[in-house]
N, C-alpha and C. Protein backbone atom coordinates (compact mmCIF):
# COMPACT_ATOMS: atom_id res chain seq x y z
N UNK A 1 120.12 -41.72 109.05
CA UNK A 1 120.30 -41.68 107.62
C UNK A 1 120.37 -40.22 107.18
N UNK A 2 121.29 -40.02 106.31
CA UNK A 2 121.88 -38.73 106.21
C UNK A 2 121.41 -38.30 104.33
N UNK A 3 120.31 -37.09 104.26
CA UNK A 3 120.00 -37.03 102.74
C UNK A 3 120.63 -36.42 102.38
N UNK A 4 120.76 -36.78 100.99
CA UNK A 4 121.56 -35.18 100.72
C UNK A 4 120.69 -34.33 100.14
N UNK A 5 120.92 -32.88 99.62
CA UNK A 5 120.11 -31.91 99.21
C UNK A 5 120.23 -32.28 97.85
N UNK A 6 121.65 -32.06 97.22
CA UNK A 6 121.01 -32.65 95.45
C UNK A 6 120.63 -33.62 95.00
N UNK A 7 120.41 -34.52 96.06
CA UNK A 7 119.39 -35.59 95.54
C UNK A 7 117.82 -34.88 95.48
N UNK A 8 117.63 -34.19 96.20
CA UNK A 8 115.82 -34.06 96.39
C UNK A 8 115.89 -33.23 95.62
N UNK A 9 116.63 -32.30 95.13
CA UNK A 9 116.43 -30.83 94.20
C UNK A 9 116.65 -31.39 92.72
N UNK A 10 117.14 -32.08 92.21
CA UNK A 10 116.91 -32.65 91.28
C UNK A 10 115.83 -33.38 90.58
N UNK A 11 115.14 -32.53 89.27
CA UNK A 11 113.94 -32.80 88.60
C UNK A 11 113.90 -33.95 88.16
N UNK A 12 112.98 -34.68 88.57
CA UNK A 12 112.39 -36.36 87.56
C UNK A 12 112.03 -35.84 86.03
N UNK A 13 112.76 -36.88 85.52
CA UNK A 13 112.42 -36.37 83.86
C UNK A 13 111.25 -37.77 83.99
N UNK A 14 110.24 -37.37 82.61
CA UNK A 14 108.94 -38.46 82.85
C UNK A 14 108.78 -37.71 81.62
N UNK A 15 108.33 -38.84 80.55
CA UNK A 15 107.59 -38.98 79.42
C UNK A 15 106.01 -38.72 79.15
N UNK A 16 105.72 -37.69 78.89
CA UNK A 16 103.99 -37.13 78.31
C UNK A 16 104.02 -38.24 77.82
N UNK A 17 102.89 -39.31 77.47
CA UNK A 17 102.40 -40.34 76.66
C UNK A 17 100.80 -39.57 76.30
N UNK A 18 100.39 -38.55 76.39
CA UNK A 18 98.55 -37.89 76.61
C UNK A 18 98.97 -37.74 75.46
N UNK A 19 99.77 -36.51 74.94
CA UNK A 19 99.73 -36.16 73.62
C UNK A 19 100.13 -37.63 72.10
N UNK A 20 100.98 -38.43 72.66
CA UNK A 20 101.31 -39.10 71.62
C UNK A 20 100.22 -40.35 71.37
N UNK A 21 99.57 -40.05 72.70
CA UNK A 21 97.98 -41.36 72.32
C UNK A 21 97.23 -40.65 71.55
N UNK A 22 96.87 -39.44 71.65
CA UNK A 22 95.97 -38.93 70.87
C UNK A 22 96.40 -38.75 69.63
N UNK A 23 96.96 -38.17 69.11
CA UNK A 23 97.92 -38.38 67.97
C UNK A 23 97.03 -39.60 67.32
N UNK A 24 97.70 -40.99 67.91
CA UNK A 24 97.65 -42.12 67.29
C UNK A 24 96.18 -42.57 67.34
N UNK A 25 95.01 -41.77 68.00
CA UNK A 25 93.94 -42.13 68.18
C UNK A 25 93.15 -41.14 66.58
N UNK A 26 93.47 -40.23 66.82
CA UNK A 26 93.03 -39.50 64.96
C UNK A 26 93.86 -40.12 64.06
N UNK A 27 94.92 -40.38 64.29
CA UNK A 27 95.38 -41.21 62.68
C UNK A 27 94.48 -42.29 62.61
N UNK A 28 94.13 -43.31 63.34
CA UNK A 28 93.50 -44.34 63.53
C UNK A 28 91.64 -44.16 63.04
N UNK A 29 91.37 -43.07 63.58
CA UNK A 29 90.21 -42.61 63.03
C UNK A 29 90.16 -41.92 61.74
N UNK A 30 91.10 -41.32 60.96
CA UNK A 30 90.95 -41.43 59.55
C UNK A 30 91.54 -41.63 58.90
N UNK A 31 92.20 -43.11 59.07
CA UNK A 31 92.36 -44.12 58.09
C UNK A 31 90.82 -44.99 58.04
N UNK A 32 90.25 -45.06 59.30
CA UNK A 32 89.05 -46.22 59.14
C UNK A 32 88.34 -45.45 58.83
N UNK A 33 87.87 -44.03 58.47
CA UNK A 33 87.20 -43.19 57.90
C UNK A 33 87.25 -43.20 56.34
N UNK A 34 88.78 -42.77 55.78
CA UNK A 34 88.99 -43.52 54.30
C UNK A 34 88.62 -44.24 53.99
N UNK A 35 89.15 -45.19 54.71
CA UNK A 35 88.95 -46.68 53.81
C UNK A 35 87.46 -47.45 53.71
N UNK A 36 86.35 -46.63 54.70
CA UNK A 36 85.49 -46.73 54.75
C UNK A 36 84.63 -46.46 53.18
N UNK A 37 84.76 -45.22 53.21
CA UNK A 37 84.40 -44.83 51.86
C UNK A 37 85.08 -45.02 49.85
N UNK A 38 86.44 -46.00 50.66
CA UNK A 38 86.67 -46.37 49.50
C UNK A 38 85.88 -47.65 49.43
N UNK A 39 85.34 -48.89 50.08
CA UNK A 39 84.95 -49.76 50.34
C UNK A 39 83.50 -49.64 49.71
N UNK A 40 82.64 -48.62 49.44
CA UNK A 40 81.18 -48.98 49.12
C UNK A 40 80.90 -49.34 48.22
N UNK A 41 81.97 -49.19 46.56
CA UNK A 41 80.84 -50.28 45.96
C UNK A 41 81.70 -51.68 45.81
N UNK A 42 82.60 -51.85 46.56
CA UNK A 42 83.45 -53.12 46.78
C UNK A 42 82.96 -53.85 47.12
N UNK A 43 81.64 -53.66 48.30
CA UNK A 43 81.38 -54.61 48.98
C UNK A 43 79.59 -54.69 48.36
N UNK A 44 79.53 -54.61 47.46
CA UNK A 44 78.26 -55.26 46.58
C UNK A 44 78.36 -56.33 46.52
N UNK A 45 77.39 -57.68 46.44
CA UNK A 45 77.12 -58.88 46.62
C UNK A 45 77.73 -59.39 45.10
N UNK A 46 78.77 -59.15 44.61
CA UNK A 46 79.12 -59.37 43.18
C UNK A 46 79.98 -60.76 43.63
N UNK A 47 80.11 -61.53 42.82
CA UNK A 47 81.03 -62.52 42.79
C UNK A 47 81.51 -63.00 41.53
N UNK A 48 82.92 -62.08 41.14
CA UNK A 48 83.63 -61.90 40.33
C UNK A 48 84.17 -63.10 39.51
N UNK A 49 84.23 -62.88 38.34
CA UNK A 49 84.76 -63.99 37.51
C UNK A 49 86.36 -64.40 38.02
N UNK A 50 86.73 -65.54 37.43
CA UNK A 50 88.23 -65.21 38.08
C UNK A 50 89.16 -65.30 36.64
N UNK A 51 90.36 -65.01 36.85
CA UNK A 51 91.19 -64.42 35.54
C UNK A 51 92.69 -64.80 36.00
N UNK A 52 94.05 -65.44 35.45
CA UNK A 52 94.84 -66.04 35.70
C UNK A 52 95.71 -64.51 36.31
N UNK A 53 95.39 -63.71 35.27
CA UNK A 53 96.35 -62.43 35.37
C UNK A 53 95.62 -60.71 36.12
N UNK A 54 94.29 -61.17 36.63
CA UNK A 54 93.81 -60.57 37.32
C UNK A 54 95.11 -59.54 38.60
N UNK A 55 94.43 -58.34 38.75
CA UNK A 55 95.04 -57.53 39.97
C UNK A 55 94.16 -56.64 40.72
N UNK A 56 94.62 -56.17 41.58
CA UNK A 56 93.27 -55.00 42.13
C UNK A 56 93.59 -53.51 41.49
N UNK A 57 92.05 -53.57 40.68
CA UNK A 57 92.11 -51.56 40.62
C UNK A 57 92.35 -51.00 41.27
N UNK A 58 93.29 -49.37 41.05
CA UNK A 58 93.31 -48.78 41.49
C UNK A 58 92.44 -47.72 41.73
N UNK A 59 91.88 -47.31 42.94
CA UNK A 59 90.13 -46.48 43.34
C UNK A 59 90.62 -44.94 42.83
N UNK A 60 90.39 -44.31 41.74
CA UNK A 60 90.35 -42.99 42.04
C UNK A 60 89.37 -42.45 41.46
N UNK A 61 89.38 -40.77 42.47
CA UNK A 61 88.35 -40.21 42.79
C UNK A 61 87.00 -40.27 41.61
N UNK A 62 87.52 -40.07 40.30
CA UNK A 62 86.66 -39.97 39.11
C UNK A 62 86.36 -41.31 38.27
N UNK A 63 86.57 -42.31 38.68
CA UNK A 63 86.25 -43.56 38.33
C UNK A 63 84.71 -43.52 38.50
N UNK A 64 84.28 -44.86 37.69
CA UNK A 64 82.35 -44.88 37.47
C UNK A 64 82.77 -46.39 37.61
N UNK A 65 81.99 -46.94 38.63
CA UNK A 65 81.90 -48.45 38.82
C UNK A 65 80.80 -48.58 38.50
N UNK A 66 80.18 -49.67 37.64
CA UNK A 66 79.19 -50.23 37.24
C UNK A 66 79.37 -51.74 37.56
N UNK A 67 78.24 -52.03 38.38
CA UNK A 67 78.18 -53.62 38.64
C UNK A 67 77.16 -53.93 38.23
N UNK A 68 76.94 -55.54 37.89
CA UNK A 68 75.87 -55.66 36.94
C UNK A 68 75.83 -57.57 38.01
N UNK A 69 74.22 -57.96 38.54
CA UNK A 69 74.05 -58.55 39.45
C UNK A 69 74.06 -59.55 38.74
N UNK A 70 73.93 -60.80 39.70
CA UNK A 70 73.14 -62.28 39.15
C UNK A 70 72.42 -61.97 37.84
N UNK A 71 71.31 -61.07 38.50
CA UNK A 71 70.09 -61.04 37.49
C UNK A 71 69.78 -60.22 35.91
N UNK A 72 71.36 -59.56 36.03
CA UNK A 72 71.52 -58.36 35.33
C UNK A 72 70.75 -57.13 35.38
N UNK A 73 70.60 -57.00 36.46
CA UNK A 73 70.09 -55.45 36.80
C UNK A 73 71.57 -54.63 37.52
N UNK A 74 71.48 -53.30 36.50
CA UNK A 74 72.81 -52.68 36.55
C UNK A 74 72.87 -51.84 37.70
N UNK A 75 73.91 -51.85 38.55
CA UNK A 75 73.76 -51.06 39.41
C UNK A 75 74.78 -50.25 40.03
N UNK A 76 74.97 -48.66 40.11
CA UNK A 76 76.25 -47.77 39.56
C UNK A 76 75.59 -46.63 41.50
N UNK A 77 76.79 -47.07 42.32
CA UNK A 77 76.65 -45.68 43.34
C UNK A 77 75.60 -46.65 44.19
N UNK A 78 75.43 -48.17 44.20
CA UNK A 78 74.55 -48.22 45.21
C UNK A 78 73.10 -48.40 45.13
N UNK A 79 72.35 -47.71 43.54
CA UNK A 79 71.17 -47.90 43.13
C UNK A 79 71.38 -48.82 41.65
N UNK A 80 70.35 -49.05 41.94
CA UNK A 80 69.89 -50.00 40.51
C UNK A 80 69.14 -48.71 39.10
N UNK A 81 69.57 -49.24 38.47
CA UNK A 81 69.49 -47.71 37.11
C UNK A 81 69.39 -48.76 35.77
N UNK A 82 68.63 -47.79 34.80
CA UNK A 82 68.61 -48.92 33.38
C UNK A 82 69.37 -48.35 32.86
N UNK A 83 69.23 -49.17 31.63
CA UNK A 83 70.07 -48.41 30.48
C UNK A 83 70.12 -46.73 29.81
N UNK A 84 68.57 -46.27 29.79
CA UNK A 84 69.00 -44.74 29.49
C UNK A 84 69.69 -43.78 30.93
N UNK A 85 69.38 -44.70 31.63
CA UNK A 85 69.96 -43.55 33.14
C UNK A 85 71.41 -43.69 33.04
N UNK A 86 71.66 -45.33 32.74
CA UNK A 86 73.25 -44.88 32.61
C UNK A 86 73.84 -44.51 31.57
N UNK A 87 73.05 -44.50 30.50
CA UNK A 87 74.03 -43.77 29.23
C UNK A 87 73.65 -42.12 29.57
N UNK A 88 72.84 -41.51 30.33
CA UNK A 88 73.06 -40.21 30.33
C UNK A 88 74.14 -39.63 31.45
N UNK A 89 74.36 -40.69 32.29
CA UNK A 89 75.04 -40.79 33.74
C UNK A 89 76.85 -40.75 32.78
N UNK A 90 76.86 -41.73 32.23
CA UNK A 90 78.27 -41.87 31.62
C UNK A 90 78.12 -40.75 30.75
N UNK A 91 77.69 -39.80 29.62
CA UNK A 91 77.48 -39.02 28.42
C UNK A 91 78.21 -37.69 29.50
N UNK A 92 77.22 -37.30 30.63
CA UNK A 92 77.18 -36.37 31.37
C UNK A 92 79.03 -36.08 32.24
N UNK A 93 79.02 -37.29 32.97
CA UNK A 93 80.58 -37.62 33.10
C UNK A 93 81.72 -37.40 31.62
N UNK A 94 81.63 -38.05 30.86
CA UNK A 94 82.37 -37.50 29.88
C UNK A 94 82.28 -36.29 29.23
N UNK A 95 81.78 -35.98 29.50
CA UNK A 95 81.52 -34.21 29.01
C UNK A 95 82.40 -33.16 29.83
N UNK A 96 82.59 -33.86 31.25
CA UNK A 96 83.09 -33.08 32.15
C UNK A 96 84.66 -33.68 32.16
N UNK A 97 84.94 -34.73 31.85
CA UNK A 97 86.06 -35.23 31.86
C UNK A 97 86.47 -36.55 30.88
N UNK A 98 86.74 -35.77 29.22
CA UNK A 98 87.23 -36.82 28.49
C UNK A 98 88.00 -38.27 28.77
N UNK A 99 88.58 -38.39 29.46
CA UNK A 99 89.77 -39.17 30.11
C UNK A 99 88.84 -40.01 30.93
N UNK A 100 87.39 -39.66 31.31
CA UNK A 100 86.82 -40.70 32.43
C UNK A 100 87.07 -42.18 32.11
N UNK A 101 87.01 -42.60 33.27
CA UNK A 101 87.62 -43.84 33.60
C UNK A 101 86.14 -44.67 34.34
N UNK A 102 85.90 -46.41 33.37
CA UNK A 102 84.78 -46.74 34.15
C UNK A 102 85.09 -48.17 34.32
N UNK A 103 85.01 -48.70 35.10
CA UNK A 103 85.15 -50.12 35.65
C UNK A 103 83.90 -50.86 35.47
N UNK A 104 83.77 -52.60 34.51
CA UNK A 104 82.61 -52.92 34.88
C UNK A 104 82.57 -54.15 35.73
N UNK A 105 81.87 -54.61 36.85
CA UNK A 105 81.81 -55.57 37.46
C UNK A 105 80.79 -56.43 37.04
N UNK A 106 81.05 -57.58 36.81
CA UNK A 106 80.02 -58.72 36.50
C UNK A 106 79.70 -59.62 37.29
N UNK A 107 78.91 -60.11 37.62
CA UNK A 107 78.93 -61.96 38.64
C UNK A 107 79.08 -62.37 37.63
N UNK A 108 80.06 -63.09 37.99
CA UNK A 108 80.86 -64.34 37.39
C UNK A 108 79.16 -65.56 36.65
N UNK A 109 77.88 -65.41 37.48
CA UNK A 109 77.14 -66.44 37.09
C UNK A 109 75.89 -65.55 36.14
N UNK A 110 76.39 -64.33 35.62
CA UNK A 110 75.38 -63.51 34.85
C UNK A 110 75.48 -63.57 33.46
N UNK A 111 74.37 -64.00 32.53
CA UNK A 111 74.16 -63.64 31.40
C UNK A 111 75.49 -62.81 30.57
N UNK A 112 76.76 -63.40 29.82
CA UNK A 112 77.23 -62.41 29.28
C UNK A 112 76.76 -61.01 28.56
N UNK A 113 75.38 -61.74 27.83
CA UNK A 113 74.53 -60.95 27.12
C UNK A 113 74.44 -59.05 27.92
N UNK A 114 74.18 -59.27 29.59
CA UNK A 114 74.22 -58.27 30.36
C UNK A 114 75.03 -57.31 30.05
N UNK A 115 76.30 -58.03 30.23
CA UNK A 115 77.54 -57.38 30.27
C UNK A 115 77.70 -56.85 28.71
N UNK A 116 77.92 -57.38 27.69
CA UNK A 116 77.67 -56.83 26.90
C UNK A 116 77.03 -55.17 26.38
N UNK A 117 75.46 -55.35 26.95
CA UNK A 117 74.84 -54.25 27.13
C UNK A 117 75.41 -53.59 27.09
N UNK A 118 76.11 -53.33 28.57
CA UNK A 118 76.63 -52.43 29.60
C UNK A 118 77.87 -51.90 28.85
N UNK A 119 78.54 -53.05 28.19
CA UNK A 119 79.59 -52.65 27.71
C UNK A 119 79.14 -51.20 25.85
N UNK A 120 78.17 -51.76 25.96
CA UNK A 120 77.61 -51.27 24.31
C UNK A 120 77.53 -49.80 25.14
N UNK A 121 76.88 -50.08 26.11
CA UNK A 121 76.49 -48.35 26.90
C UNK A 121 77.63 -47.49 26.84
N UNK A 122 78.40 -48.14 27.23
CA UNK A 122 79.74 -47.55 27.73
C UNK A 122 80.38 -46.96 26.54
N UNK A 123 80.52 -47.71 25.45
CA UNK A 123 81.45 -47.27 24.05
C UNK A 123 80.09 -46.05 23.76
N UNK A 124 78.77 -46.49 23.15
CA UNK A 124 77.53 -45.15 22.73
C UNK A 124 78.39 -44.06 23.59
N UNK A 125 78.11 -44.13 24.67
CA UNK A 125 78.49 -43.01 25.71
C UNK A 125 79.72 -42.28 25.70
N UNK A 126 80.65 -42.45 24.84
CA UNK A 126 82.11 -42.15 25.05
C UNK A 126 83.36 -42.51 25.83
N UNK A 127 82.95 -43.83 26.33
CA UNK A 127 84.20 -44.25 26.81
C UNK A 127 84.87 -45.04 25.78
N UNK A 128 86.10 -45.20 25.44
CA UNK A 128 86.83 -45.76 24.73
C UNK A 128 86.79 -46.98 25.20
N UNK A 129 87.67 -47.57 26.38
CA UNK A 129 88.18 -48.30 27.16
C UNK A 129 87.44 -48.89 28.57
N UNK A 130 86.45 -49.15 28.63
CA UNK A 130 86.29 -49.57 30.14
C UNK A 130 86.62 -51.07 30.02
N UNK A 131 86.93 -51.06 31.83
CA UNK A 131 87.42 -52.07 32.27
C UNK A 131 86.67 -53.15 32.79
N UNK A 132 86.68 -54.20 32.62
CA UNK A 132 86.02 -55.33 33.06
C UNK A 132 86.89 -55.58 34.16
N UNK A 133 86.48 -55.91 35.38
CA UNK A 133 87.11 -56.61 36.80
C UNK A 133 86.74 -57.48 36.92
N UNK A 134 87.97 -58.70 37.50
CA UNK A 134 88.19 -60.20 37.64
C UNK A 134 89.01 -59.76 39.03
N UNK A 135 88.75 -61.34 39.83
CA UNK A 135 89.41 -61.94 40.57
C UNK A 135 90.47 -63.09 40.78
N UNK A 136 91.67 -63.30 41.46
CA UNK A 136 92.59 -64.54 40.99
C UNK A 136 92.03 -65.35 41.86
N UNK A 137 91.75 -66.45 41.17
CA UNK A 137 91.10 -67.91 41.88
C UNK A 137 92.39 -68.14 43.24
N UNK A 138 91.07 -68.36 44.05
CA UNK A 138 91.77 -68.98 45.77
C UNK A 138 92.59 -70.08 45.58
């Protein structure tokens, strides 16, 4: 059997795949890093009223979520807070940014009376407009 020479002298071309896994291994790690921290007060034990014309908020950075439980104890960032903590919490925010933006979450099985409150807090405090959040029935 007879070789030839430009067969053996001729370079194998071959595809790096090291660099393009890693790549896809940090994109992968911060997206689940994001979305991690958009997720914390989403996933409060709230169970939302539902609403025909309901949609999902949009999360940005300067938004104030206020959820307000079963029991109506208000709770903004994860802790439970009364009423003067959050009217100085919202007063303090609007001071720094007229335009603030506050979302309120209710359980669907709480005292309107609660919500109310919360909502009275919100106008004292300087928000014009906050938002009440609903869900579209399953």
């Amino acid at each position: 059997m007879i070789i030839n020479n430009e067969e053996q002298s001729r370079p194998t071309i071959a595809i790096e795949l090291t660099p393009m896994i890693d790549m896809v291994f940090l994109l992968l790690i911060f997206f689940l890093v994001a979305t991690t921290f958009q997720q914390e007060e989403r996933e409060m034990q709230i169970a939302l009223p539902f609403a025909s014309s309901s949609a999902p908020i949009s999360a940005m950075l300067k938004e104030i979520v206020i959820n307000v439980d079963e029991q109506g104890e208000i709770i903004v960032g994860g802790r439970k807070v009364d009423g003067e903590t959050l009217s100085g919490m919202i007063a303090e925010a609007v001071d720094r940014n007229p335009d603030q933006k506050v979302t309120v979450r209710g359980d669907r099985n709480v005292v309107y009376a609660h919500i109310v409150r919360v909502l009275d807090i919100c106008k004292a405090s300087g928000i014009q407009e906050p938002y009440l959040d609903t869900v579209l029935p399953e």
